[in-house]
C-alpha atoms as a PDB file:
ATOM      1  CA  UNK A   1      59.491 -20.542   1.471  1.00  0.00           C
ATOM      2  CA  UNK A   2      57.152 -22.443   3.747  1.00  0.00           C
ATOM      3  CA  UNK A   3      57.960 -24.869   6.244  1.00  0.00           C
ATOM      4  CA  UNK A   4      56.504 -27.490   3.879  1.00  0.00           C
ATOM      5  CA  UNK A   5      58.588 -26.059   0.797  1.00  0.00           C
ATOM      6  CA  UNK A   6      61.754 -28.029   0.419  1.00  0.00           C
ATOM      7  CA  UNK A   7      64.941 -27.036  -0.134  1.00  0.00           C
ATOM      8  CA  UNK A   8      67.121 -29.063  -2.880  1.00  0.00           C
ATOM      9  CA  UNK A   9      68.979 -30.741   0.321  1.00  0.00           C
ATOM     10  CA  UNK A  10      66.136 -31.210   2.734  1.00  0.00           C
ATOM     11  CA  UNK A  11      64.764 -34.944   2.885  1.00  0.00           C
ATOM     12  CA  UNK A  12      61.212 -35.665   2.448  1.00  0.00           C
ATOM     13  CA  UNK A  13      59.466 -35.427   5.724  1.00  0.00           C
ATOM     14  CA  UNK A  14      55.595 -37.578   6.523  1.00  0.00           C
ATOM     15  CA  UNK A  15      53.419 -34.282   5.416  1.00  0.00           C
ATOM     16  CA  UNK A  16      55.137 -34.572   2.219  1.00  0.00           C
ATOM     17  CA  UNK A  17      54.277 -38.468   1.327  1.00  0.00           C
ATOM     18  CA  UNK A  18      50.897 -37.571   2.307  1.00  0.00           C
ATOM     19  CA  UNK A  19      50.681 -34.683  -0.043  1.00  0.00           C
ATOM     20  CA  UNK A  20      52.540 -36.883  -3.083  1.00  0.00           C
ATOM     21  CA  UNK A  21      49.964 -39.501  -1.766  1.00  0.00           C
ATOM     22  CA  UNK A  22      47.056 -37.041  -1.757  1.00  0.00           C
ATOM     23  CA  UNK A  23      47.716 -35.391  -5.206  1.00  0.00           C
ATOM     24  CA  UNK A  24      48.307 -39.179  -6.558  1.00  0.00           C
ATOM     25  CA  UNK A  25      45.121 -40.447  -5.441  1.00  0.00           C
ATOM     26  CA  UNK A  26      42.752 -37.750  -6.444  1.00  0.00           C
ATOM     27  CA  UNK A  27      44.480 -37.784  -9.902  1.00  0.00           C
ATOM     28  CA  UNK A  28      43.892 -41.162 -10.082  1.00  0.00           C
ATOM     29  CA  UNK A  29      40.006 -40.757  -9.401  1.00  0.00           C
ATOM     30  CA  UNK A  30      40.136 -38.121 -11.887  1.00  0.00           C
ATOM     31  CA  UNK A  31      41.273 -40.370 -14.445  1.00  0.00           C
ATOM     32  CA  UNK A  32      39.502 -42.995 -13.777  1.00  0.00           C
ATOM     33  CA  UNK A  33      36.113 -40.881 -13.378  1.00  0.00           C
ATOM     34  CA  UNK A  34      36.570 -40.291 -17.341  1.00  0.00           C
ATOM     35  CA  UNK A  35      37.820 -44.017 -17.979  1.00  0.00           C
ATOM     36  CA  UNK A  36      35.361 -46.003 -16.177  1.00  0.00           C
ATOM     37  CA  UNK A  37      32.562 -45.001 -18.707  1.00  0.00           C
ATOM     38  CA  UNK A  38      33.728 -46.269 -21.125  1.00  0.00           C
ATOM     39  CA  UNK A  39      33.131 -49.937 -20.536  1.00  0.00           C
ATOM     40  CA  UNK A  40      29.291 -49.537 -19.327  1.00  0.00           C
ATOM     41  CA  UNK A  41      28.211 -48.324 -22.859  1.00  0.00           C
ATOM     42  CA  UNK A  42      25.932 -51.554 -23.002  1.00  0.00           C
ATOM     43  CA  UNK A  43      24.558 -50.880 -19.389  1.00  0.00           C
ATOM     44  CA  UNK A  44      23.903 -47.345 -19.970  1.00  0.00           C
ATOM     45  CA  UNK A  45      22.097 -48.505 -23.456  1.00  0.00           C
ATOM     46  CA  UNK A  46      19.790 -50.970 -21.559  1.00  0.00           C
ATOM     47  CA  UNK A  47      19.183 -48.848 -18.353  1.00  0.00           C
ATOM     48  CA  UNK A  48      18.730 -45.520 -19.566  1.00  0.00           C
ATOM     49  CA  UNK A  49      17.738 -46.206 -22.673  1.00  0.00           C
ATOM     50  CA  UNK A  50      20.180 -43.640 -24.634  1.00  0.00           C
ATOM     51  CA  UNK A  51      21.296 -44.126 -28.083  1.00  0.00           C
ATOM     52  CA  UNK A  52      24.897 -45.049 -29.145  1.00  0.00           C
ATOM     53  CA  UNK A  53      25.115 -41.508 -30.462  1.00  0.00           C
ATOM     54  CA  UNK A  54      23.951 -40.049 -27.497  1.00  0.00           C
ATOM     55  CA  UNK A  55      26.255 -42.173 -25.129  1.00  0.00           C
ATOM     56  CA  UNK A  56      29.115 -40.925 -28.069  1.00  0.00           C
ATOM     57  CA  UNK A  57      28.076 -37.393 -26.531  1.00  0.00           C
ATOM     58  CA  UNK A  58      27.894 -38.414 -22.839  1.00  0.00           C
ATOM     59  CA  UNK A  59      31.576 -39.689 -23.267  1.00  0.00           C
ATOM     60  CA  UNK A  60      33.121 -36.713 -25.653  1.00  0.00           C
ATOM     61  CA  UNK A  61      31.431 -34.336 -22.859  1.00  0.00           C
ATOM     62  CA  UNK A  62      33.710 -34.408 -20.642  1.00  0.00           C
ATOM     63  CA  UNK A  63      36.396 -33.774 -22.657  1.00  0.00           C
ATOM     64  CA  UNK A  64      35.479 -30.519 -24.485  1.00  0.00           C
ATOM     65  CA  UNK A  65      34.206 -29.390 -21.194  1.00  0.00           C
ATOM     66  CA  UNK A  66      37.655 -30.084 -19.771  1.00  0.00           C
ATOM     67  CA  UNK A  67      39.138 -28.263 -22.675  1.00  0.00           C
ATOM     68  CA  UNK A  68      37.200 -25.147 -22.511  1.00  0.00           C
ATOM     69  CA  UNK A  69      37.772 -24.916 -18.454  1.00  0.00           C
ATOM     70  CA  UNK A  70      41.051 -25.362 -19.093  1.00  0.00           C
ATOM     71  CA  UNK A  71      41.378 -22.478 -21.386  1.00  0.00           C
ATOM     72  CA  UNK A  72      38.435 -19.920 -19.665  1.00  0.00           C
ATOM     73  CA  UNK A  73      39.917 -20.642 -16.161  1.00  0.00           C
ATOM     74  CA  UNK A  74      43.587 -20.275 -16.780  1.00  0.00           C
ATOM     75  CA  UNK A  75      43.467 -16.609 -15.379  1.00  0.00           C
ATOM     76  CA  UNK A  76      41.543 -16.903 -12.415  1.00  0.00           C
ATOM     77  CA  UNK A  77      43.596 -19.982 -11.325  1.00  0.00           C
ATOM     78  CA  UNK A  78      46.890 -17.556 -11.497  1.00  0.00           C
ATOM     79  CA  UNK A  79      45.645 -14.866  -9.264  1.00  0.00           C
ATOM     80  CA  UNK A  80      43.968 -17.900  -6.945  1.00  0.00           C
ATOM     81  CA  UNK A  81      45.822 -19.703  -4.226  1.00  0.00           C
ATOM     82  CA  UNK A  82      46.704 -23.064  -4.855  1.00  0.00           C
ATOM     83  CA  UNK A  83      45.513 -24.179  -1.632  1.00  0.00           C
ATOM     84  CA  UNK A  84      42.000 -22.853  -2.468  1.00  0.00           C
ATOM     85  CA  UNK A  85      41.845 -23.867  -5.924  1.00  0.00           C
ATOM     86  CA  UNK A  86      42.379 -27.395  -5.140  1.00  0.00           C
ATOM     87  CA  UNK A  87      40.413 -27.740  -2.508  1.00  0.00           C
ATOM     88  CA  UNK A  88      37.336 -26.289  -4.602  1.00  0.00           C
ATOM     89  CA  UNK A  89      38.056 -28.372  -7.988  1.00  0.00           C
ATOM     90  CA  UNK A  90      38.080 -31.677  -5.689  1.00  0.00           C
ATOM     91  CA  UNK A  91      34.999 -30.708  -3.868  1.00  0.00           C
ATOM     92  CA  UNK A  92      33.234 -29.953  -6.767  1.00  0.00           C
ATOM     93  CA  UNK A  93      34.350 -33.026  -8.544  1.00  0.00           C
ATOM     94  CA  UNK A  94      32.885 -35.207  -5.963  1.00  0.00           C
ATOM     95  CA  UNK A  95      29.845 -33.215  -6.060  1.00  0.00           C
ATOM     96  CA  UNK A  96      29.491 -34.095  -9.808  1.00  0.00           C
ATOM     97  CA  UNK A  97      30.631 -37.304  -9.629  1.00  0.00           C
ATOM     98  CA  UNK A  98      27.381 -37.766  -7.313  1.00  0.00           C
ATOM     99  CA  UNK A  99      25.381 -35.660 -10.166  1.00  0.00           C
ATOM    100  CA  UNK A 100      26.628 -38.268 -12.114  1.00  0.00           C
ATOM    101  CA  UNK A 101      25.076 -41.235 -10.015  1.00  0.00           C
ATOM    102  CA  UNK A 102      21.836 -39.486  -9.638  1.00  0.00           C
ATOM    103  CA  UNK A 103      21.083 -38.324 -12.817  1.00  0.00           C
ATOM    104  CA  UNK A 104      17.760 -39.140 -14.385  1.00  0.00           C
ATOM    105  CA  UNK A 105      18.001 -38.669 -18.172  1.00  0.00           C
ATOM    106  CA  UNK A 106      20.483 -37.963 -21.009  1.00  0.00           C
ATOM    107  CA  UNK A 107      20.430 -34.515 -20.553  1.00  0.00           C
ATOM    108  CA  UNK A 108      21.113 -34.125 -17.004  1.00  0.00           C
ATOM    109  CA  UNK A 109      23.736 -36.574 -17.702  1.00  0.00           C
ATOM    110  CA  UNK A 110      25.621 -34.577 -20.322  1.00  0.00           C
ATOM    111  CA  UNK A 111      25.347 -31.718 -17.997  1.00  0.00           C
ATOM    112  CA  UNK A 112      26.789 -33.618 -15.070  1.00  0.00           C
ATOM    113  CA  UNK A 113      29.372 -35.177 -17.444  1.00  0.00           C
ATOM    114  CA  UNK A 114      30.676 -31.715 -18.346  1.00  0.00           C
ATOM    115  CA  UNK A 115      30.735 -30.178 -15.166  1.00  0.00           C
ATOM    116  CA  UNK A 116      32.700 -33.126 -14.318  1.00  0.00           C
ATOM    117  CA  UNK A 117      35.417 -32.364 -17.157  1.00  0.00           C
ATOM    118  CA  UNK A 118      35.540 -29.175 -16.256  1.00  0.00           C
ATOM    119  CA  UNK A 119      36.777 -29.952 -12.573  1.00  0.00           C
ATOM    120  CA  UNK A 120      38.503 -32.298 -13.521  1.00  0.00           C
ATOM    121  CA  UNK A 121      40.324 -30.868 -16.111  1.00  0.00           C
ATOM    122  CA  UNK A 122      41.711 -28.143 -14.265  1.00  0.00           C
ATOM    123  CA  UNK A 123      42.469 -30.613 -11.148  1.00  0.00           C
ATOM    124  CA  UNK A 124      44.686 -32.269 -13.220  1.00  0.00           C
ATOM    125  CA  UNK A 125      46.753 -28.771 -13.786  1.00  0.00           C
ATOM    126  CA  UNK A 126      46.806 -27.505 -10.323  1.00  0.00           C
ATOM    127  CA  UNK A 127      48.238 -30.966  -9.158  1.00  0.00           C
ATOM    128  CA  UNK A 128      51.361 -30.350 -11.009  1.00  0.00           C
ATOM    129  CA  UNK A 129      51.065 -26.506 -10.115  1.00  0.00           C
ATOM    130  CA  UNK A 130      51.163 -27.599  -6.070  1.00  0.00           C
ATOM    131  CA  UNK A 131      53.861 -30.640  -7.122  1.00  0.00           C
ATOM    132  CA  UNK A 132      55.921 -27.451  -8.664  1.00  0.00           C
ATOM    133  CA  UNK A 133      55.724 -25.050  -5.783  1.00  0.00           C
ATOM    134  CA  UNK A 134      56.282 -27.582  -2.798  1.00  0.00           C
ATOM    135  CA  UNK A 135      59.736 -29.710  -4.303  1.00  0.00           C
ATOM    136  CA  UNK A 136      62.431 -27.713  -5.635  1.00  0.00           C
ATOM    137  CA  UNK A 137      63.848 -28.913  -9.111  1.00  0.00           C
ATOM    138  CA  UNK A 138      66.017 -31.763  -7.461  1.00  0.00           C
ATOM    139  CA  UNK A 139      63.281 -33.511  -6.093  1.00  0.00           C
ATOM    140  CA  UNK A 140      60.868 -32.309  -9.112  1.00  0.00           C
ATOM    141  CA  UNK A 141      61.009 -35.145 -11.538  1.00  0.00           C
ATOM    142  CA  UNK A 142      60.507 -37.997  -8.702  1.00  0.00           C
ATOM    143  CA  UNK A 143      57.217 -36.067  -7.326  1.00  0.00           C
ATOM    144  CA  UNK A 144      55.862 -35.681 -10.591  1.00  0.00           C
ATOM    145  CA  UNK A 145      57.120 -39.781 -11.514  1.00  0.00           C
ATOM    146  CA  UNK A 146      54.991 -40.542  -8.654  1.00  0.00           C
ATOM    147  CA  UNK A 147      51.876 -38.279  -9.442  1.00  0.00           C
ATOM    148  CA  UNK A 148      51.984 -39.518 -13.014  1.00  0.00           C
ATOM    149  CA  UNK A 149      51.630 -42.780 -11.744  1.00  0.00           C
ATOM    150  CA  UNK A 150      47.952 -42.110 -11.353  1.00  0.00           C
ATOM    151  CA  UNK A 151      47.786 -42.424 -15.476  1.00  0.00           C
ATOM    152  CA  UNK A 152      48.882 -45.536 -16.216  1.00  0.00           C
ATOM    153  CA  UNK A 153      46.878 -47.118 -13.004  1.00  0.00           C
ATOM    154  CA  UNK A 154      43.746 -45.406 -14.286  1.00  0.00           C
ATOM    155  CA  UNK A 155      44.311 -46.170 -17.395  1.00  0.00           C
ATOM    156  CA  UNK A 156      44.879 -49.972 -16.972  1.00  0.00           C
ATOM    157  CA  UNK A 157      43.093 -50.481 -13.988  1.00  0.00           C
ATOM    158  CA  UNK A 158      39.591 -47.899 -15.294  1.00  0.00           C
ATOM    159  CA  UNK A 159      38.180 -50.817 -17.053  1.00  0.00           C
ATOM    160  CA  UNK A 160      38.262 -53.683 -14.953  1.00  0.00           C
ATOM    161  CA  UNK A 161      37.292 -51.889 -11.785  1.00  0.00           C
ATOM    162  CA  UNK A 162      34.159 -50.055 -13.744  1.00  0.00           C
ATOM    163  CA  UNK A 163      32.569 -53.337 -14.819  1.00  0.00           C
ATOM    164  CA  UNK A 164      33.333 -54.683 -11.226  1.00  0.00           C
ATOM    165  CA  UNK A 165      31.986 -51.995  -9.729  1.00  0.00           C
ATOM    166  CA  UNK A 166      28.591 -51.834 -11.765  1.00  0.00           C
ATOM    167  CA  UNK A 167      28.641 -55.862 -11.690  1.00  0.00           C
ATOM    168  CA  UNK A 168      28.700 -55.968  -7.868  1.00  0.00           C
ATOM    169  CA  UNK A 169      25.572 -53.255  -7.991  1.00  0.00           C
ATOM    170  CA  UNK A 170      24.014 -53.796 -11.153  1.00  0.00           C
ATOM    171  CA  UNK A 171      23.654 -50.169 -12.117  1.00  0.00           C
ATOM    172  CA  UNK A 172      25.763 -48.489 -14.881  1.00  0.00           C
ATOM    173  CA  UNK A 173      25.702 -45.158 -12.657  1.00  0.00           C
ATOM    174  CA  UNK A 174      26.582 -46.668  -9.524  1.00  0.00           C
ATOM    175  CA  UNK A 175      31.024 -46.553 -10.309  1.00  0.00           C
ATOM    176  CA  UNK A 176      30.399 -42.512  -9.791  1.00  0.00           C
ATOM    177  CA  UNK A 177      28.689 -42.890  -6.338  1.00  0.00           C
ATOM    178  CA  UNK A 178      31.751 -44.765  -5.190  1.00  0.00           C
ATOM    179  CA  UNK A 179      34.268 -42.253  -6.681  1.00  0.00           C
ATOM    180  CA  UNK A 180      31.960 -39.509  -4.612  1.00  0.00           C
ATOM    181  CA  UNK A 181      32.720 -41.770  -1.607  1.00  0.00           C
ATOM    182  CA  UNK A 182      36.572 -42.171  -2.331  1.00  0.00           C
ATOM    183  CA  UNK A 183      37.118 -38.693  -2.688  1.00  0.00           C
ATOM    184  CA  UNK A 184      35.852 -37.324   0.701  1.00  0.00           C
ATOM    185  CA  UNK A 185      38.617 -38.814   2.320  1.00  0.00           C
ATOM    186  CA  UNK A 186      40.878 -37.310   0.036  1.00  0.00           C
ATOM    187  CA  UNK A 187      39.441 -34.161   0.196  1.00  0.00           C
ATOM    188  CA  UNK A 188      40.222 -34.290   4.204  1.00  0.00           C
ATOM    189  CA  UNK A 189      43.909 -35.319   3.654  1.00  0.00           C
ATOM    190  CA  UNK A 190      44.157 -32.292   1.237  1.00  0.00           C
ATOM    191  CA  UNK A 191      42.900 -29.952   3.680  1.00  0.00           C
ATOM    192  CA  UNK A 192      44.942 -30.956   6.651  1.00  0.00           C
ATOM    193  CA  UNK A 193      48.432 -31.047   4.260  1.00  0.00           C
ATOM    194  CA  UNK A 194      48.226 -29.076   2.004  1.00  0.00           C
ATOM    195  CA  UNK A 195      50.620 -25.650   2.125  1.00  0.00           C
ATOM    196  CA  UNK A 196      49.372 -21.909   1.528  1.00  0.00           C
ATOM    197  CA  UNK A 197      52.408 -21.148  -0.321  1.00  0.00           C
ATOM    198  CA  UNK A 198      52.575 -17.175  -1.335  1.00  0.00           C
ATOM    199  CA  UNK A 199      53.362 -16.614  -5.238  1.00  0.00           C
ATOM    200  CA  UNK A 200      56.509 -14.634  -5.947  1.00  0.00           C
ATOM    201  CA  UNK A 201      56.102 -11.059  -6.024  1.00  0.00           C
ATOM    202  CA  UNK A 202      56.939 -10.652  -9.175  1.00  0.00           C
ATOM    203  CA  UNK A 203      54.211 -12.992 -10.082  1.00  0.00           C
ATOM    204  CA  UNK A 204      52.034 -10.401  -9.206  1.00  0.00           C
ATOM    205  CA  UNK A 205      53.435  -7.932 -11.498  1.00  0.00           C
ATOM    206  CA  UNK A 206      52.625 -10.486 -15.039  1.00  0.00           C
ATOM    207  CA  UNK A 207      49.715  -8.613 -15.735  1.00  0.00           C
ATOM    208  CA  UNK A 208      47.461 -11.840 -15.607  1.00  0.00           C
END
């Protein structure tokens, strides 16, 4: 155990609300990276002149890319450190995110769209994963309440802040510039807090 591993009488200490608050938040943008599209379907009509059906594959993108990360990266992400894994999905999200922003043309938007799905797909595992190995099963189910918070925030909130966001700039791509933004700092937080926690031994010996 780690000094930042608690045990099922320890009390939460200040690293640990910033890594519940860390996790939180870049789930959150996660969710609300795949949300926020949604809404600018007439913007993204008018200033990039796509179809409806290609918009239909700029918005299912994501989500088979997310799907087939999930299920091609499921071995690496066993033998990797959490730590490391995290840290790379995030920065990688916010570097698509920014693809995103600055893409040019349907095509270069599909491909940032699935790179995006694909990190953030497997963020959304290794959360949970690092929520698992920090709080022992006592303090489990209120770590993950507060991570799956994220959900119904995005969810409710994804809408409303995406037409804001591409209101107050009048571009339909602009919402992913300001998720690249919001998850720099979260990316720092994440590297100052977050625990190198050693898998089991007999992890080791699964034959993953």
């Amino acid at each position: 155990m780690t000094d930042l591993q608690l045990g099922a009488r320890d009390r939460f200490r200040a690293v640990h609300w910033l890594i519940l608050g860390a996790l939180t938040t870049i789930q959150f943008l996660n969710i609300l990276d795949f949300i926020v599209i949604m809404p600018l379907g007439p913007r993204f009509l008018d200033g990039m002149k796509l179809t409806t059906e290609q918009f239909g594959a700029v918005v299912a993108s994501y989500g088979y890319a997310s799907a087939t990360a999930g299920i091609l990266a499921a071995g690496w992400m066993h033998r990797t450190p959490r730590r490391t894994t995290a840290l790379l999905m995030v920065a990688l999200f916010a570097c698509s995110s920014y693809l995103c922003y600055a893409a040019p043309n349907f095509w270069m938007l599909v491909a940032a769209r699935c790179l995006t799905g694909a990190c953030g797909g497997l963020i959304s595992s290794i959360v949970l994963s690092i929520v698992s190995d920090v709080f022992p099963e006592s303090r489990r189910g209120f770590a993950m309440g507060i991570v799956m918070t994220s959900f119904s925030m995005a969810s409710v909130g994804g809408v409303p802040i995406g037409l804001w966001l591409a209101d107050w700039s009048s571009s339909a791509q602009s919402p992913f510039l300001y998720l690249t933004g919001a998850c720099l700092p979260v990316w720092l937080v994440m590297f100052l807090v977050l625990p190198n926690i050693a898998r089991p031994h007999s992890e080791h010996q699964c034959g993953y």
